[in-house]
Protein backbone atom coordinates (compact mmCIF):
# COMPACT_ATOMS: atom_id res chain seq x y z
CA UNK A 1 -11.38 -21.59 -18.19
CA UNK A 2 -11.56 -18.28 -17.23
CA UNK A 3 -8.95 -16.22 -14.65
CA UNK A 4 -10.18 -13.55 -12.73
CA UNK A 5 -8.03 -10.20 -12.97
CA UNK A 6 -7.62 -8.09 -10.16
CA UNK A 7 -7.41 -4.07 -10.94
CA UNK A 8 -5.03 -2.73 -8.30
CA UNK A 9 -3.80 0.30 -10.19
CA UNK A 10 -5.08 3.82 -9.75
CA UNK A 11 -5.89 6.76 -11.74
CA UNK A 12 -3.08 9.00 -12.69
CA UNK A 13 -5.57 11.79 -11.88
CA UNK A 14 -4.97 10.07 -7.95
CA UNK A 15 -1.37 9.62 -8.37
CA UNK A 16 -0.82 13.19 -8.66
CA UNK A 17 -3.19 14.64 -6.09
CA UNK A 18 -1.89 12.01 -3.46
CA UNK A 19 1.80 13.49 -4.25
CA UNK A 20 0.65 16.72 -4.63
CA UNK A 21 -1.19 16.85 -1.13
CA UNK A 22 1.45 15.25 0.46
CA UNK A 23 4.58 17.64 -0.36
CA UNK A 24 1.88 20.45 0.42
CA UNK A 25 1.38 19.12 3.96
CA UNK A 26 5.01 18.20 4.26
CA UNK A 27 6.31 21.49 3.40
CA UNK A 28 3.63 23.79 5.49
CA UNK A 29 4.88 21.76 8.41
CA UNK A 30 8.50 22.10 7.86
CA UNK A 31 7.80 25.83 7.43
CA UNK A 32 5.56 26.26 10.29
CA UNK A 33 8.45 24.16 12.69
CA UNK A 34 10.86 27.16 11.41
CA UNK A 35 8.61 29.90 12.52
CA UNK A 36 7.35 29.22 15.27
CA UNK A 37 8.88 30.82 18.58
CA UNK A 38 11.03 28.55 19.89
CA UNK A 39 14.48 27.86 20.85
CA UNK A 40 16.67 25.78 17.61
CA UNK A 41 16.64 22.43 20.17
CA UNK A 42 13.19 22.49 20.48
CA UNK A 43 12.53 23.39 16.66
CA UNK A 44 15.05 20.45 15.82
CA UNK A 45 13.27 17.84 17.72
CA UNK A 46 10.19 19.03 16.49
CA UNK A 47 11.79 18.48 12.85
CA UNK A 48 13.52 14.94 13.45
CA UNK A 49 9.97 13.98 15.00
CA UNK A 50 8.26 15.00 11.66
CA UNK A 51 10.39 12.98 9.80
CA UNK A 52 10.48 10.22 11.71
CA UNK A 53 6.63 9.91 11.40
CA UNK A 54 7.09 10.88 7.93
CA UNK A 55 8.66 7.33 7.25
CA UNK A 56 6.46 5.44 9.73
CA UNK A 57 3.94 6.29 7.15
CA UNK A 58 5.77 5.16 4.49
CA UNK A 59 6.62 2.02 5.94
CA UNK A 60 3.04 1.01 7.03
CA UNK A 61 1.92 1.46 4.16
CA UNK A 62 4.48 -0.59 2.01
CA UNK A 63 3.61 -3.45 4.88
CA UNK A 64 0.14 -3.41 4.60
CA UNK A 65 0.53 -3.41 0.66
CA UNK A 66 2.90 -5.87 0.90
CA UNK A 67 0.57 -8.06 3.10
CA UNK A 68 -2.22 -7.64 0.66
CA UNK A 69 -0.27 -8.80 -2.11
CA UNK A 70 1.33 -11.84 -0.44
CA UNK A 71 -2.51 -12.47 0.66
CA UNK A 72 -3.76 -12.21 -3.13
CA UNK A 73 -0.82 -14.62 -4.07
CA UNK A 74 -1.70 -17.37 -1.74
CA UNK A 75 -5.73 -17.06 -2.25
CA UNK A 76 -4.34 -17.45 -6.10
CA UNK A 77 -2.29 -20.73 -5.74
CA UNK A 78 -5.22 -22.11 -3.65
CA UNK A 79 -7.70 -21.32 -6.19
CA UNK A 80 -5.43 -22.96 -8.61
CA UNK A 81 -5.14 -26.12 -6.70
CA UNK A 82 -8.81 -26.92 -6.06
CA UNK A 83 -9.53 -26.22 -9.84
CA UNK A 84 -7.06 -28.79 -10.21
CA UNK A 85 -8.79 -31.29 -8.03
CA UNK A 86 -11.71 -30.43 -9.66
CA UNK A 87 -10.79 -30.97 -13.05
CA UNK A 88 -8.68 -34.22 -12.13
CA UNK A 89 -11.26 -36.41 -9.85
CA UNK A 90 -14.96 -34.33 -10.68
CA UNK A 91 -14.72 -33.65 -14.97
CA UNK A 92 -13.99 -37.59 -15.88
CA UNK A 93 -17.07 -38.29 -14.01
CA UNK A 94 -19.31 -36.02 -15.90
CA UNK A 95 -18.17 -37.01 -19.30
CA UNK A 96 -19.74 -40.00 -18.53
């Protein structure tokens, strides 16, 4: 009997460029928050806004992994129980 692997892992090549994007997007907006002309209140809520959404990301992400997972998991112990059925009432009655 043979299990079906699922490849969820990406490329280290992607690994790096998604990190690498990301602090180049998170720093150009923290810089361009501290130069543009405005008063330090305005700038700050500007800044605690940024990261704010900054970890919104973050968490959507981990829930929708986290979903997808859960979702593999269960589609997993289902597949596990029919073969079981299967093998239990439908193999006796082909040997036969």
């Amino acid at each position: 009997m043979a299990s079906t692997q699922y490849e969820t892992s990406n490329t280290q090549s992607f690994f790096v460029l998604s990190w690498v994007s990301f602090a180049i997007a998170f720093v150009g907006s923290l810089i361009g928050i501290y130069f543009i002309p405005m008063d330090i209140y305005a700038k700050a809520f500007l800044g605690m806004a940024y990261l704010f959404s900054i970890s919104a990301c973050f968490m959507v992400a981990k829930v929708v992994r986290d979903k997808q997972e859960s979702g593999m998991l269960i589609n997993k112990i289902e597949k596990a129980k029919t073969e079981k059925l299967i093998n239990k009432y439908v193999t006796p009655d082909l040997a036969e």
